[in-house]
Protein backbone atom coordinates (compact mmCIF):
# COMPACT_ATOMS: atom_id res chain seq x y z
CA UNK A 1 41.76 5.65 -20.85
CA UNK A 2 39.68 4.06 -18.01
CA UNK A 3 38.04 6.52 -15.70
CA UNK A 4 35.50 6.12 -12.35
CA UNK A 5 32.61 8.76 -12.54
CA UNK A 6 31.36 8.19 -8.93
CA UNK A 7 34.89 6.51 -7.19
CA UNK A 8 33.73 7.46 -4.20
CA UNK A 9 30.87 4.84 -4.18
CA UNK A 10 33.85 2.32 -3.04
CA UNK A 11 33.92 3.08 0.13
CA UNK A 12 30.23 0.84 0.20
CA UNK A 13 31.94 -1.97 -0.41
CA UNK A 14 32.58 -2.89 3.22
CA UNK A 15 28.51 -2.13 4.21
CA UNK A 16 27.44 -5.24 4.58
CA UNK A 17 29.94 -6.39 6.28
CA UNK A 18 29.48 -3.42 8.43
CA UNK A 19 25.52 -4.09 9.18
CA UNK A 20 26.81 -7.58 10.27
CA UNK A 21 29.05 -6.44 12.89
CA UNK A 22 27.37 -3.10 14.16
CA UNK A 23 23.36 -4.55 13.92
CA UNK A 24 22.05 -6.90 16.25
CA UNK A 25 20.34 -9.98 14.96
CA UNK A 26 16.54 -10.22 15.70
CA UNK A 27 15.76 -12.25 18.53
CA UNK A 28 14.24 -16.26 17.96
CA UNK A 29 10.82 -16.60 18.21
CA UNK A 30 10.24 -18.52 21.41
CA UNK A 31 6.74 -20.20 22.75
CA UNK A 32 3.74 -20.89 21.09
CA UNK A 33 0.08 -21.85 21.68
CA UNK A 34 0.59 -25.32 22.30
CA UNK A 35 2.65 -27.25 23.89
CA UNK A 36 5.27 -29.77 22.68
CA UNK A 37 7.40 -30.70 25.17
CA UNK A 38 9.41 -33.07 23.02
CA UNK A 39 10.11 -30.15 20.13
CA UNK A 40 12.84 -29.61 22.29
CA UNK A 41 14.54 -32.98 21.72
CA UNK A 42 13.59 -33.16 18.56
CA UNK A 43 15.30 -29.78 17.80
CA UNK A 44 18.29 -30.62 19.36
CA UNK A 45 18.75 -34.25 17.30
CA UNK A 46 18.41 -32.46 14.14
CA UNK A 47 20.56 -29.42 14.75
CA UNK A 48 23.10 -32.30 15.86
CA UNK A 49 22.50 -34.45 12.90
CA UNK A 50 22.54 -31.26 10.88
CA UNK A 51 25.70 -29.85 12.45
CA UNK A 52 27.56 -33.26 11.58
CA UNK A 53 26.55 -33.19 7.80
CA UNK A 54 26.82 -29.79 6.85
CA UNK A 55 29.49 -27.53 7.06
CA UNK A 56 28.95 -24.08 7.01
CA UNK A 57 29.92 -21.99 4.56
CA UNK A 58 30.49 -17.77 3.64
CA UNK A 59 28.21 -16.12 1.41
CA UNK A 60 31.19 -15.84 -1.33
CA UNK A 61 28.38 -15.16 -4.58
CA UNK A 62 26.71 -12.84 -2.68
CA UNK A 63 30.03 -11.04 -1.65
CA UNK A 64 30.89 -11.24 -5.47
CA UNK A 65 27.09 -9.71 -6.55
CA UNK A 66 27.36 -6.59 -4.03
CA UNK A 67 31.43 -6.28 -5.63
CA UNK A 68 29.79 -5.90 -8.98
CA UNK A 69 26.73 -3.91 -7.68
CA UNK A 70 29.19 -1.67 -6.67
CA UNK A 71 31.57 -1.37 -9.72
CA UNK A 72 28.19 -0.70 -11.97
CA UNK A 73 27.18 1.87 -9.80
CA UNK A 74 31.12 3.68 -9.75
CA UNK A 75 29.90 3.95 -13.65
CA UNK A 76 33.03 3.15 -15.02
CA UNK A 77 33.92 4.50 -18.40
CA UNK A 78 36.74 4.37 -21.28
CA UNK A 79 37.29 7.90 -22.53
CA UNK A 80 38.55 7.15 -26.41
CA UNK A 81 41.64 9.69 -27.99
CA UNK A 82 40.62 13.68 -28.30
CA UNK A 83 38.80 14.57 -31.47
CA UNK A 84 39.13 18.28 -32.52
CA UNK A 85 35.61 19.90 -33.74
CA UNK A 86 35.59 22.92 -35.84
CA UNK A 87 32.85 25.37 -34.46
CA UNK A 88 32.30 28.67 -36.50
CA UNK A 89 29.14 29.43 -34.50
CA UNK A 90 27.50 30.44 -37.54
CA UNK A 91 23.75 28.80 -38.29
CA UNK A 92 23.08 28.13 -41.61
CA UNK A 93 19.02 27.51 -42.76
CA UNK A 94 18.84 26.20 -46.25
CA UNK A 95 15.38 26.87 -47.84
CA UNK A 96 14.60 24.63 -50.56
CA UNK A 97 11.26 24.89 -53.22
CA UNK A 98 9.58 21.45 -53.06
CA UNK A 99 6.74 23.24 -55.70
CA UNK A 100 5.06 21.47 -58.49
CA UNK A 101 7.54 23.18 -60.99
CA UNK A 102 10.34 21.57 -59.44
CA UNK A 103 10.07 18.55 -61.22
CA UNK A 104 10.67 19.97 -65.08
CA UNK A 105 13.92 18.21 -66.11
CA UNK A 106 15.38 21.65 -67.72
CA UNK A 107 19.36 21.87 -66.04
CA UNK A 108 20.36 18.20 -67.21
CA UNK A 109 19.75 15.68 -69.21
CA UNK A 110 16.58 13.21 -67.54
CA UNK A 111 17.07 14.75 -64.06
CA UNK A 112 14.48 17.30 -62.25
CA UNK A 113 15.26 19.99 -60.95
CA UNK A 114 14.56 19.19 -57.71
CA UNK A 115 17.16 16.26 -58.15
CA UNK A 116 19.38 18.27 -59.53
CA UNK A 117 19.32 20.48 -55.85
CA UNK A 118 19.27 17.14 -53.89
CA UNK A 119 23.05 16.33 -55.09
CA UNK A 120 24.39 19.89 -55.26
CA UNK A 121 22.75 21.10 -51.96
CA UNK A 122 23.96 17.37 -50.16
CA UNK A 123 27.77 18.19 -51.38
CA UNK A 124 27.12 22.00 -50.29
CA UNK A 125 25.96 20.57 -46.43
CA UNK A 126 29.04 17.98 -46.37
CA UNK A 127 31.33 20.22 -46.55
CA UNK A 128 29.91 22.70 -43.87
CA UNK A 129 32.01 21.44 -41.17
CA UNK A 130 31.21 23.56 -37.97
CA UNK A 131 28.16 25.24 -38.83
CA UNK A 132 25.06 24.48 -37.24
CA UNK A 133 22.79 23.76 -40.68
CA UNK A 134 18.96 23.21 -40.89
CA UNK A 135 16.80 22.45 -43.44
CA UNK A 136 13.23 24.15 -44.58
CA UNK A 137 10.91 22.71 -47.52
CA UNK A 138 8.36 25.30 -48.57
CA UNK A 139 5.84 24.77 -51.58
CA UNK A 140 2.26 26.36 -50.33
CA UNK A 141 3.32 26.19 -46.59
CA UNK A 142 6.58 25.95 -45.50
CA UNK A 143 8.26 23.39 -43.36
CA UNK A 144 10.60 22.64 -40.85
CA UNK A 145 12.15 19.48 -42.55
CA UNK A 146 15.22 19.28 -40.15
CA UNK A 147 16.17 21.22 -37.33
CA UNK A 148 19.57 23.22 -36.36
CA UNK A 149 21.81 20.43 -35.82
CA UNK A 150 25.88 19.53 -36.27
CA UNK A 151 24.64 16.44 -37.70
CA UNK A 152 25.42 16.96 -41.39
CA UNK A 153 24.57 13.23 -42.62
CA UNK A 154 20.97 13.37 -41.58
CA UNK A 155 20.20 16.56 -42.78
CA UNK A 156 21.46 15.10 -46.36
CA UNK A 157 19.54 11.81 -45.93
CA UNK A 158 16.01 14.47 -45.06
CA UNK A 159 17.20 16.71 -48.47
CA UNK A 160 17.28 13.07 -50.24
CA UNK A 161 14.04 12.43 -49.09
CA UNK A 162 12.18 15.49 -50.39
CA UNK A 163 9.79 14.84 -52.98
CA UNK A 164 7.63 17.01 -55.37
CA UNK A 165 4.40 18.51 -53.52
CA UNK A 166 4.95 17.37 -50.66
CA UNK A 167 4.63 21.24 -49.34
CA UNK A 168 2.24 21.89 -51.46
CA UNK A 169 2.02 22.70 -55.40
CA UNK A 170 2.39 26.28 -55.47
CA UNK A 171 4.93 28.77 -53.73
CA UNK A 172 5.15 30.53 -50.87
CA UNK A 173 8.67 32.31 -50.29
CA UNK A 174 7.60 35.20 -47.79
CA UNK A 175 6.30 31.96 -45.49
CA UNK A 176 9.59 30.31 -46.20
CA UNK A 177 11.65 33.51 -44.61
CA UNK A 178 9.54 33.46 -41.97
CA UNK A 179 9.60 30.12 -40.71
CA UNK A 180 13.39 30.77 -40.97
CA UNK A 181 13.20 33.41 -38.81
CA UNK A 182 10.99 31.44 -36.59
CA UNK A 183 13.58 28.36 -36.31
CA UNK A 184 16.19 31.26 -35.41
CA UNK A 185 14.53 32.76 -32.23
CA UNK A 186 16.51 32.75 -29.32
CA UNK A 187 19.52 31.24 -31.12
CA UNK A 188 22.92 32.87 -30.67
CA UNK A 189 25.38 33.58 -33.82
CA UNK A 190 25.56 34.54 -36.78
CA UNK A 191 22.77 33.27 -39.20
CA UNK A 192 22.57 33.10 -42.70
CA UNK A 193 19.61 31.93 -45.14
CA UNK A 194 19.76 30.08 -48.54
CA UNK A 195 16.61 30.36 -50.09
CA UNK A 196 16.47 28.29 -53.68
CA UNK A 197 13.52 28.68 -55.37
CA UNK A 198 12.34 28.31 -59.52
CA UNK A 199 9.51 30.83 -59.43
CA UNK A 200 7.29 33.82 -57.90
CA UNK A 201 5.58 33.89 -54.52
CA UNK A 202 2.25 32.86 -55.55
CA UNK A 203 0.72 31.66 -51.66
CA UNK A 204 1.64 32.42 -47.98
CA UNK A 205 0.52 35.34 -45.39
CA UNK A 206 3.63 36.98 -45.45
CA UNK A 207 4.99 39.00 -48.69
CA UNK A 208 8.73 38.55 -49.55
CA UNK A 209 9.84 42.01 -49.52
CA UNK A 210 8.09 42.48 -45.83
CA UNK A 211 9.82 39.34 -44.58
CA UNK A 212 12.97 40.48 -45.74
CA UNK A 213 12.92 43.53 -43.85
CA UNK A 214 12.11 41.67 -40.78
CA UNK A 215 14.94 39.53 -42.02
CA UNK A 216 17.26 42.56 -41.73
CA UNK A 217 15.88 43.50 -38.47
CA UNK A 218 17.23 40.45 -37.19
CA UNK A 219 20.59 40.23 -38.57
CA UNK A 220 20.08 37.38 -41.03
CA UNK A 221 21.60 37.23 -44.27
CA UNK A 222 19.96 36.09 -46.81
CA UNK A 223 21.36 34.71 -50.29
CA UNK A 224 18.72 33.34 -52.96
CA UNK A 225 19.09 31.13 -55.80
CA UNK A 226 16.86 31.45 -58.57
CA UNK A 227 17.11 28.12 -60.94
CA UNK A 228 15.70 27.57 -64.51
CA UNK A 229 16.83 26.42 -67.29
CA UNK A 230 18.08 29.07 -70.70
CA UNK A 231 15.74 29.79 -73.35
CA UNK A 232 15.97 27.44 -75.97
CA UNK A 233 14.39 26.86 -79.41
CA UNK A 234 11.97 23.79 -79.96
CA UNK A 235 10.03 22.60 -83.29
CA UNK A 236 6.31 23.63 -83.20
CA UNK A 237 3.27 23.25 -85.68
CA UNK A 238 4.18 26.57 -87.28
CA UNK A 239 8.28 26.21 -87.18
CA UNK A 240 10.50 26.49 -84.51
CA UNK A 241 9.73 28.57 -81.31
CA UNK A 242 12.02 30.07 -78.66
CA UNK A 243 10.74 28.88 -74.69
CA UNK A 244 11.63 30.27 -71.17
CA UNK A 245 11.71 27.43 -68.80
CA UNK A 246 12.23 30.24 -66.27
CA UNK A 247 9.32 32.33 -66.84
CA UNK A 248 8.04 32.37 -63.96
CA UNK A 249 11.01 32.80 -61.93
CA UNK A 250 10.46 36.40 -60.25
CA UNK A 251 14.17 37.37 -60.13
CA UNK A 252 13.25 41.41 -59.32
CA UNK A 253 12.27 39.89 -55.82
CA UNK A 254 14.67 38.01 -55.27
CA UNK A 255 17.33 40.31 -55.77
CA UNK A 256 15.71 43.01 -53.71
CA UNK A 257 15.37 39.91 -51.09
CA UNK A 258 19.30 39.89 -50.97
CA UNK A 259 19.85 43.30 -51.32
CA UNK A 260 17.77 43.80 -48.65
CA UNK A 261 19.57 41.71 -45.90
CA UNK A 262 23.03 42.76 -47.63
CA UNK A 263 23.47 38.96 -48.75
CA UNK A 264 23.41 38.42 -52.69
CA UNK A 265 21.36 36.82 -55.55
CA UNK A 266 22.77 34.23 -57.64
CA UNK A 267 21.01 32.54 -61.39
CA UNK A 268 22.05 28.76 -61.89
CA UNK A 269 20.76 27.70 -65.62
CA UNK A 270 22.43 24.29 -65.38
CA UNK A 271 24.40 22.19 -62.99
CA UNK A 272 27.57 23.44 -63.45
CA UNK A 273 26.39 26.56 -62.73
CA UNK A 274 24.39 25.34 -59.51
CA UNK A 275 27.61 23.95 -58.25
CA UNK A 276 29.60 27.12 -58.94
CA UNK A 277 26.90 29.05 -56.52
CA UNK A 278 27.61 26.46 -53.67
CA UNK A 279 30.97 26.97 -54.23
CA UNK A 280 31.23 30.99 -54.17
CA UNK A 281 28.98 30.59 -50.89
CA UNK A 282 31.61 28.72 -49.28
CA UNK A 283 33.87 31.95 -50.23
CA UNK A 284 31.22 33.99 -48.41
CA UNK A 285 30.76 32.01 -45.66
CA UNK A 286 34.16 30.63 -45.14
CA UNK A 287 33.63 27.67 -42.88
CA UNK A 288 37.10 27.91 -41.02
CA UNK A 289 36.65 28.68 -37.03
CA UNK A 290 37.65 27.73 -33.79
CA UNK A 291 37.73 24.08 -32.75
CA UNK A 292 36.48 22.32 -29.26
CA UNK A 293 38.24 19.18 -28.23
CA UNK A 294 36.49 16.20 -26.86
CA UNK A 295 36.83 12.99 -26.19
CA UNK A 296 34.07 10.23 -26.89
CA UNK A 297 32.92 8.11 -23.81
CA UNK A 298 31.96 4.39 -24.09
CA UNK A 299 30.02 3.49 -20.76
CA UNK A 300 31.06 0.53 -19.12
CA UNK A 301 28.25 -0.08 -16.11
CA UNK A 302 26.40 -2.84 -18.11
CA UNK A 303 29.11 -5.15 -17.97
CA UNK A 304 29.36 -5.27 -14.37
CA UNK A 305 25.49 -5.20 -13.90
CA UNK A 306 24.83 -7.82 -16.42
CA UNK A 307 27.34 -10.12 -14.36
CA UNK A 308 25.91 -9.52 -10.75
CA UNK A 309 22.56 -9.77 -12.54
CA UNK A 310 23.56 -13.80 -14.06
CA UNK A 311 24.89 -13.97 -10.34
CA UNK A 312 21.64 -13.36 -8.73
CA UNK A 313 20.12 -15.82 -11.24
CA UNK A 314 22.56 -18.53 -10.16
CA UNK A 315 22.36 -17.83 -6.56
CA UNK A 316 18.64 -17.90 -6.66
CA UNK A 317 18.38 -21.18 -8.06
CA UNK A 318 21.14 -23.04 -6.40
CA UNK A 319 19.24 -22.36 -3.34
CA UNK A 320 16.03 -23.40 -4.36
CA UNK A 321 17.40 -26.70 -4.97
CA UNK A 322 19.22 -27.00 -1.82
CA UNK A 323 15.44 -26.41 -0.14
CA UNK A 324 13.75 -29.17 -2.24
CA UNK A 325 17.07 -31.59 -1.76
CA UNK A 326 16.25 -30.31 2.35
């Protein structure tokens, strides 16, 4: 649909024609210091001879130029067919280790863990459709990787991105809930935290238990996700020998992390299992709301100035050679 933003701005179209009628011209220059008493003549033969050669003519491209002045300056626009958005007015921080450990290759086959999260986590934030989602990397600091925003495809593309250590080598999950709760201040609606992490707060100012109480304070929920792969049994020197990729993983904190800001604690020891937590947060945190319409706008002004711009161009040098032919 074709719409005016400023219609009112066409009632300058008749200005200059205005200015011509209502404002006297300037007055000729008369006299001079010296004296030609045959400029006269002179003046009068070529007006004559001029007169007879030329006929005058009406300012037609500049009447066309101010026309399209005018229409770029109405700004028109074409308003395209009403999209529905879904809006739950819910903001959803997703906290994601980025710690040297992240890189073992213990829930599949040749992958990291950290790759592992990328694809999960990137399904997970596709299908969030009306939540405002941001994204924090923490190792030994934590960062703000990606802002609240609607826009779901770039906060995927910045998860893609992440790389091992690039936060640092150790972890600092205290720091993490706190830059969360720093990226939340003075933002309206209900927030909610997923913190993924493979290990124990080794590094940050702020401990995990006290940052989940200011958490609480707030009214954020948190949910952790502690990942690592099973024990399993692997030949040694001296036989086989049972391992625990997860170790180090400090679940006892993590839990009292969710208990504490009545969200909930969830163990992924594969990718199946990973994708099953996603999956039981979107239960949670149903993503189902109410919906805004709008409608997208394409501006039209350039077309309009572009043309009276070429115009100007034209104009401009067709009288430049009418001097020099003069």
């Amino acid at each position: 649909m074709f719409h005016l933003a400023w219609p009112w701005l066409a009632s300058c179209l008749p200005l200059p024609w205005l200015m011509r009628r209502l404002v006297m011209p300037a007055p000729p220059v008369s006299g001079g210091a010296v004296s030609a008493p045959f400029a006269a003549v002179l003046g009068a033969s070529e007006a004559k001879s001029t007169h007879s050669t030329h006929r005058p003519t009406r300012p037609w491209g500049a009447i066309a130029c101010w026309i399209l002045l005018v229409m770029a300056a109405m700004r028109p626009q074409w308003l395209g067919e009403a999209v529905a958005l879904p809006q739950t007015g819910r903001n959803l921080l997703l906290a994601v280790d980025v710690s040297g450990s992240m890189q073992i290759p213990d829930l599949e086959n040749g992958a990291t863990r950290l790759d592992v999260v990328k694809q999960v986590a990137g399904e997970f934030i596709s299908r969030r459709k009306g939540d405002r989602i941001g994204l924090i990397l923490f190792g030994t600091r934590p960062y703000l990787q990606a802002p609240l925003t609607f826009d779901r495809t770039t906060v995927a593309a910045w998860l893609r991105e992440a790389a091992i250590g690039i936060a640092g080598r150790e972890t600092a999950i205290g720091d993490a809930i706190g830059m969360a709760l720093k990226t939340l201040r003075g933002v309206t609606g209900k927030a909610v935290l997923v913190l993924l992490t493979d290990g124990t707060n080794t590094a940050g100012h702020v401990p995990p238990l006290k940052a989940a109480e200011l958490a609480a304070q707030q009214g954020l929920r948190i949910y952790t996700i502690g990942i690592g792969g099973k024990p399993r049994e692997v030949p040694g020197l001296l036989g086989p020998q049972m391992i625990d990729p997860a170790a180090d993983l400090d679940e006892k904190t993590l839990e009292a992390i969710a208990q504490t800001t009545r969200g909930r604690y969830f163990r992924a020891t594969d990718r199946a299992a990973l994708e099953d937590i996603y999956h039981r947060i979107d239960d949670l945190e149903p993503v189902g709301g109410d919906s805004q319409t709008v409608r997208p706008i394409t501006e039209l002004y350039p077309w309009p100035l572009g043309l009276a711009f070429l115009l100007s161009i034209a104009l401009a040098i067709g009288a430049q050679r009418r001097g020099v032919a003069a």
